[in-house]
C-alpha atoms as a PDB file:
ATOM      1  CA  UNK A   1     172.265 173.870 117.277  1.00  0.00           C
ATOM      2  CA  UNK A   2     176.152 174.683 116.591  1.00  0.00           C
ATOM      3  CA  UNK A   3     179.579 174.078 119.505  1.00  0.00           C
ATOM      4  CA  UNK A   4     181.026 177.766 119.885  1.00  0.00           C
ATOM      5  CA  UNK A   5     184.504 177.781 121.856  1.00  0.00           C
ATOM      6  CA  UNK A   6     186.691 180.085 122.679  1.00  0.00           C
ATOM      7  CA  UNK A   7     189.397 180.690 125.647  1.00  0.00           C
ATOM      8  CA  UNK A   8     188.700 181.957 128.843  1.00  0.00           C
ATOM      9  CA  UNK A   9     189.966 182.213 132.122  1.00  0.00           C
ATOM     10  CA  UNK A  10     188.631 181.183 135.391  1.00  0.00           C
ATOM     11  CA  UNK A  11     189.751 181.099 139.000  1.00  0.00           C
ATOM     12  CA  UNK A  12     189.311 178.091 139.356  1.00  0.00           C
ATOM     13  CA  UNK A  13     191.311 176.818 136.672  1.00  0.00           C
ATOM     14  CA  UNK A  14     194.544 174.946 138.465  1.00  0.00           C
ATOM     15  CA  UNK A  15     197.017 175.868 136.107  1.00  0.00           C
ATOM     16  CA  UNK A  16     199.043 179.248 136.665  1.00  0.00           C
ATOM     17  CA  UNK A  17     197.611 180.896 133.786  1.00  0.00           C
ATOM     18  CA  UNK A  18     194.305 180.199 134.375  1.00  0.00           C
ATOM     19  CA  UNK A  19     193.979 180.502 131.089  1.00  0.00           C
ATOM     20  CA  UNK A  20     190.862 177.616 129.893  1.00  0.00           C
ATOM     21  CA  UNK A  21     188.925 176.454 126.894  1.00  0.00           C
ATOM     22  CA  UNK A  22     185.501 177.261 127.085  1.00  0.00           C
ATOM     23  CA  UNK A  23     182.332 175.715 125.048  1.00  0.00           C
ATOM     24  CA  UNK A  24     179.007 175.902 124.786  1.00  0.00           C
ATOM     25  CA  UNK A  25     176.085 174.181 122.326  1.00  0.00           C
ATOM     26  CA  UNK A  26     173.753 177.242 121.359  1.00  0.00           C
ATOM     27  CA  UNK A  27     171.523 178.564 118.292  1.00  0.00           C
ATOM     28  CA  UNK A  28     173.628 181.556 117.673  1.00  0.00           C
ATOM     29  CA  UNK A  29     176.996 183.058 118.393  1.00  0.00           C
ATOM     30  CA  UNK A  30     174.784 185.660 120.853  1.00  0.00           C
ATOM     31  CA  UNK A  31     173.049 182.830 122.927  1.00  0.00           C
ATOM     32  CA  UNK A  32     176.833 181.252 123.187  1.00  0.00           C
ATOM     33  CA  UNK A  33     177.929 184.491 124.271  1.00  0.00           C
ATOM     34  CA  UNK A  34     174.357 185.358 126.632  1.00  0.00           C
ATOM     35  CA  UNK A  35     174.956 181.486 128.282  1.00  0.00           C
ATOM     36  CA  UNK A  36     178.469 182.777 128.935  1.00  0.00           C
ATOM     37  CA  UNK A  37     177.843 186.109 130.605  1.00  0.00           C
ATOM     38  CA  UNK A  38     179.461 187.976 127.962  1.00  0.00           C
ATOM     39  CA  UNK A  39     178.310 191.183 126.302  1.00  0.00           C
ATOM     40  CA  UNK A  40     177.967 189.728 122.333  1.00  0.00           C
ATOM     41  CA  UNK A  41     179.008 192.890 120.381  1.00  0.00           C
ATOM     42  CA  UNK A  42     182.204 192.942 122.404  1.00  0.00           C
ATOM     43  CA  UNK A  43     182.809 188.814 122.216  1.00  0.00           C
ATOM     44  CA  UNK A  44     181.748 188.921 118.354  1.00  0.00           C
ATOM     45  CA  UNK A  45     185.337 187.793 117.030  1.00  0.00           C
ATOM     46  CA  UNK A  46     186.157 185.498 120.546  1.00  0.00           C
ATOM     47  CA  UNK A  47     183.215 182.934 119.276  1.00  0.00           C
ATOM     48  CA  UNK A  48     183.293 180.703 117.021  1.00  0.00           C
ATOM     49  CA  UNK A  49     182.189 177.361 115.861  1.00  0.00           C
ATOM     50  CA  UNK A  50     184.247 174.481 116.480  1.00  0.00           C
ATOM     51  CA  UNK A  51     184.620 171.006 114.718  1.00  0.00           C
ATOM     52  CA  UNK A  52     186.426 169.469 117.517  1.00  0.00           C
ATOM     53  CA  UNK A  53     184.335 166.121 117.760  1.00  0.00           C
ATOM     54  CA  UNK A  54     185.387 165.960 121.788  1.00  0.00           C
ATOM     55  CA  UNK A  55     184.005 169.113 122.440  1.00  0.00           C
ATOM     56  CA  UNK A  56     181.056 168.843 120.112  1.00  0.00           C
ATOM     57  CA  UNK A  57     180.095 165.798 121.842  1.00  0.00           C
ATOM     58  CA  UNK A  58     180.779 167.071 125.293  1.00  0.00           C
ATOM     59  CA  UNK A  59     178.601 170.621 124.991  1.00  0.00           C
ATOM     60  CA  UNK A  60     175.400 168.751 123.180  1.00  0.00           C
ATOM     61  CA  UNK A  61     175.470 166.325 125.490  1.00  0.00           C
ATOM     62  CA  UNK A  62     174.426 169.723 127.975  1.00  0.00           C
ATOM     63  CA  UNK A  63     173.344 172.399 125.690  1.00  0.00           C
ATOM     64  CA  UNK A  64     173.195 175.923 126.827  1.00  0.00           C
ATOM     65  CA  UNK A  65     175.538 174.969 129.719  1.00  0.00           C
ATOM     66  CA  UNK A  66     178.991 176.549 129.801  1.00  0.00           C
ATOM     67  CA  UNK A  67     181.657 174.037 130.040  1.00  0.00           C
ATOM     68  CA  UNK A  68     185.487 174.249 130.244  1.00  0.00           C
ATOM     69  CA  UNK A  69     188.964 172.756 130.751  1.00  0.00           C
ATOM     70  CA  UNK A  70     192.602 174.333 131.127  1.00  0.00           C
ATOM     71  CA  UNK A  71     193.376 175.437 127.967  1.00  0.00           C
ATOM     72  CA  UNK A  72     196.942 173.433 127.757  1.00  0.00           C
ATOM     73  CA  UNK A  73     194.773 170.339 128.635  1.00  0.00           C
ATOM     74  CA  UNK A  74     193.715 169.147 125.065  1.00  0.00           C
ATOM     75  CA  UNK A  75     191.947 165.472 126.540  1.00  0.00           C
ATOM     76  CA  UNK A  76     190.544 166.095 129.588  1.00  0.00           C
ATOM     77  CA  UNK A  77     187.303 165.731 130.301  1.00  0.00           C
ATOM     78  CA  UNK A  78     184.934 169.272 130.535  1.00  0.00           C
ATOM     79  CA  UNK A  79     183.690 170.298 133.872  1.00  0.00           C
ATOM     80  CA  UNK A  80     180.440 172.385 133.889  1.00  0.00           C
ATOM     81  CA  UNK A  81     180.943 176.325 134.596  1.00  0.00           C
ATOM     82  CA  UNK A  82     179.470 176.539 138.316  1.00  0.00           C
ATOM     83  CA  UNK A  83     179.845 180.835 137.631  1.00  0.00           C
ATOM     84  CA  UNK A  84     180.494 183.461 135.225  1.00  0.00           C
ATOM     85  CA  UNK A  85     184.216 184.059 134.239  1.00  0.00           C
ATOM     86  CA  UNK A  86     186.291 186.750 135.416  1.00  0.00           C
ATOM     87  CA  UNK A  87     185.782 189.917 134.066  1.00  0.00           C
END
């Protein structure tokens, strides 16, 4: 099982932007991008592994569960994805 980030956006993200960082502990860059609601072929190059030992620790600790932060936050803590982003 491999961490697979990448940035998002979510409503409910309180900073203006809404702009977040998004991770999830998966098999493959396509279950990353299935747990996330995303269509894989067009989130191929959004993916990608990360060696970020916060967030590594934080999505195995819930794998397959999308979790995310605001992305200028950098040590927050993770809270777990209650829908699927914005389009």
């Amino acid at each position: 099982m491999k961490v697979y980030g990448w940035q998002g956006r979510r409503a409910e993200c309180p900073t203006n932007h809404r702009q977040t960082r998004e991770i999830v502990a998966a098999k493959s860059q396509a279950a990353a991008a299935r747990a996330a609601g995303y269509d894989y072929q067009r989130q191929l190059f959004n993916f990608c592994e990360t060696g970020n030992r916060q967030e590594i620790e934080a999505a195995m600790s819930k794998p397959g569960t999308v979790l995310w932060r605001p992305l200028d936050d950098r040590t927050g803590p993770f809270t777990e994805a209650a829908e699927l982003p914005e389009p």
